[in-house]
Protein backbone atom coordinates (compact mmCIF):
# COMPACT_ATOMS: atom_id res chain seq x y z
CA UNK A 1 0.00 0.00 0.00
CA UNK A 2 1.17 3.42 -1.44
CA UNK A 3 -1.57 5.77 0.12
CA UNK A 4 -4.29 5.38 2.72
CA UNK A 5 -7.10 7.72 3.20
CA UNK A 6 -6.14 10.63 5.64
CA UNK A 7 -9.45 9.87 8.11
CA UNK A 8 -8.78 6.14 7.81
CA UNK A 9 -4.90 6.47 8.66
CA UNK A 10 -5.30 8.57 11.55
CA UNK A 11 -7.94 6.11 13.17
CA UNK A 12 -5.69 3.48 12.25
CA UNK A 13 -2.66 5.09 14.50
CA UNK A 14 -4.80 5.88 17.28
CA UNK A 15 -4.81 9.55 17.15
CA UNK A 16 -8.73 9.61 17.62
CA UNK A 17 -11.16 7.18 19.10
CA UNK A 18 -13.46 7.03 15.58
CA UNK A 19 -13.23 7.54 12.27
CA UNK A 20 -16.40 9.85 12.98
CA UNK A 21 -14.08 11.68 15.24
CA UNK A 22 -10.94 11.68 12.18
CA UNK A 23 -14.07 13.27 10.14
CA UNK A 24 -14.76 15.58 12.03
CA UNK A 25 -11.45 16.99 13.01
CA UNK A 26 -10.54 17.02 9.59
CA UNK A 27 -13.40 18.68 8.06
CA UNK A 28 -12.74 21.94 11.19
CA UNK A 29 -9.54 22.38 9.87
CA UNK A 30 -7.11 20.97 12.57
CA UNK A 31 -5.20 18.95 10.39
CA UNK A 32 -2.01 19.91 8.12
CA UNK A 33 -0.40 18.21 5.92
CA UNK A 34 3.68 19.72 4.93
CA UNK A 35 1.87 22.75 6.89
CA UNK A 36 -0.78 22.56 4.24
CA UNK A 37 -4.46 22.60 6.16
CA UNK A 38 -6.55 19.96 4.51
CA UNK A 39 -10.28 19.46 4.91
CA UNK A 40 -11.10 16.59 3.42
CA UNK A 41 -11.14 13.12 4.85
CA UNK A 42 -10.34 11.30 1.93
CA UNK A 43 -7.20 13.11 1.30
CA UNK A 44 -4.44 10.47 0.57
CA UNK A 45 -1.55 10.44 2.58
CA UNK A 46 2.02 9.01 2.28
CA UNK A 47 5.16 7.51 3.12
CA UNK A 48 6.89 10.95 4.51
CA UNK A 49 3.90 13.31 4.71
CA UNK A 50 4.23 15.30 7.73
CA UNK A 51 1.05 15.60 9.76
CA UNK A 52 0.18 18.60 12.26
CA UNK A 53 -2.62 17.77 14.42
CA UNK A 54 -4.42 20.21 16.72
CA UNK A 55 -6.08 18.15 19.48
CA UNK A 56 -7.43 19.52 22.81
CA UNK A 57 -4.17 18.31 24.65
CA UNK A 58 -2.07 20.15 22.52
CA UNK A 59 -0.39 19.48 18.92
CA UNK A 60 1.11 16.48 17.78
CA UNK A 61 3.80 15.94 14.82
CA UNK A 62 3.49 12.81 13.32
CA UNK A 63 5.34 11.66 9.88
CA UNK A 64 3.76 9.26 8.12
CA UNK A 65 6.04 5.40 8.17
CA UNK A 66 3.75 3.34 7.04
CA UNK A 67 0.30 2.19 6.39
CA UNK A 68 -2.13 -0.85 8.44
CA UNK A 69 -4.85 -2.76 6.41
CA UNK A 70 -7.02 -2.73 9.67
CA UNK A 71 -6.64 -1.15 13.51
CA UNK A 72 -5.10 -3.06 15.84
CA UNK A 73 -4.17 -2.91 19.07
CA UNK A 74 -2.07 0.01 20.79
CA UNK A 75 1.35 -1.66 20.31
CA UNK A 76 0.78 -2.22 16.59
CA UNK A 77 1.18 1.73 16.07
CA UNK A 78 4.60 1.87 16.47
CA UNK A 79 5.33 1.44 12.74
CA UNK A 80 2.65 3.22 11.52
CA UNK A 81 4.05 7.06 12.41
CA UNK A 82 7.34 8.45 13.91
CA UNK A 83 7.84 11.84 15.83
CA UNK A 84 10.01 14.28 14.15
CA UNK A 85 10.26 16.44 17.13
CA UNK A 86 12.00 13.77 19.21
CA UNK A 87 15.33 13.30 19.46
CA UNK A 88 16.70 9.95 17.26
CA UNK A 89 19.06 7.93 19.40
C-alpha cells in the first residue's frame, strides 16, 4: 500500500477514538499536511507526509512510516508514524 485515506490512517494510529471523530477533526480544519491545512477526509496520505494535528491536549507531529490494512491494538502503532520532534538515538 502506497496511500491510505487521511481519516482512515489517523484512526488506524490511534490519534482519535473514531473515524467519525478523524471526520470531524478534519473537516474543522485541525489537520495539516507539509503545513498545508486539509479538509477533506479522503485526502491520501504518504510515506513521509508530515502531519500537524491540533487536538485539545495540545499538537502532535506525526510523519507518516507506514500504512495498516485494519486497527489493531495500541502496540501495533509503532510502525505506523514516527515523531520528528523527538530526538533519534
Amino acid at each position: 500500500m502506497e496511500r491510505q485515506r487521511l481519516d482512515k490512517w489517523l484512526w488506524h494510529a490511534r490519534v482519535v477514538r473514531a473515524r467519525s471523530s478523524a471526520v470531524a477533526l478534519i473537516e474543522a480544519g485541525h489537520v495539516r499536511i507539509n503545513g498545508a491545512r486539509e479538509k477533506s477526509p479522503g485526502h491520501a496520505v504518504k510515506l513521509g507526509d508530515v502531519l500537524t494535528v491540533s487536538l485539545d491536549g495540545g499538537v502532535r507531529i506525526l510523519q507518516v512510516a507506514g500504512f495498516a490494512e485494519r486497527r489493531g491494538d495500541a502496540s501495533s502503532v509503532t510502525g505506523l508514524y514516527t515523531d520528528p520532534s523527538q530526538p533519534k538515538d
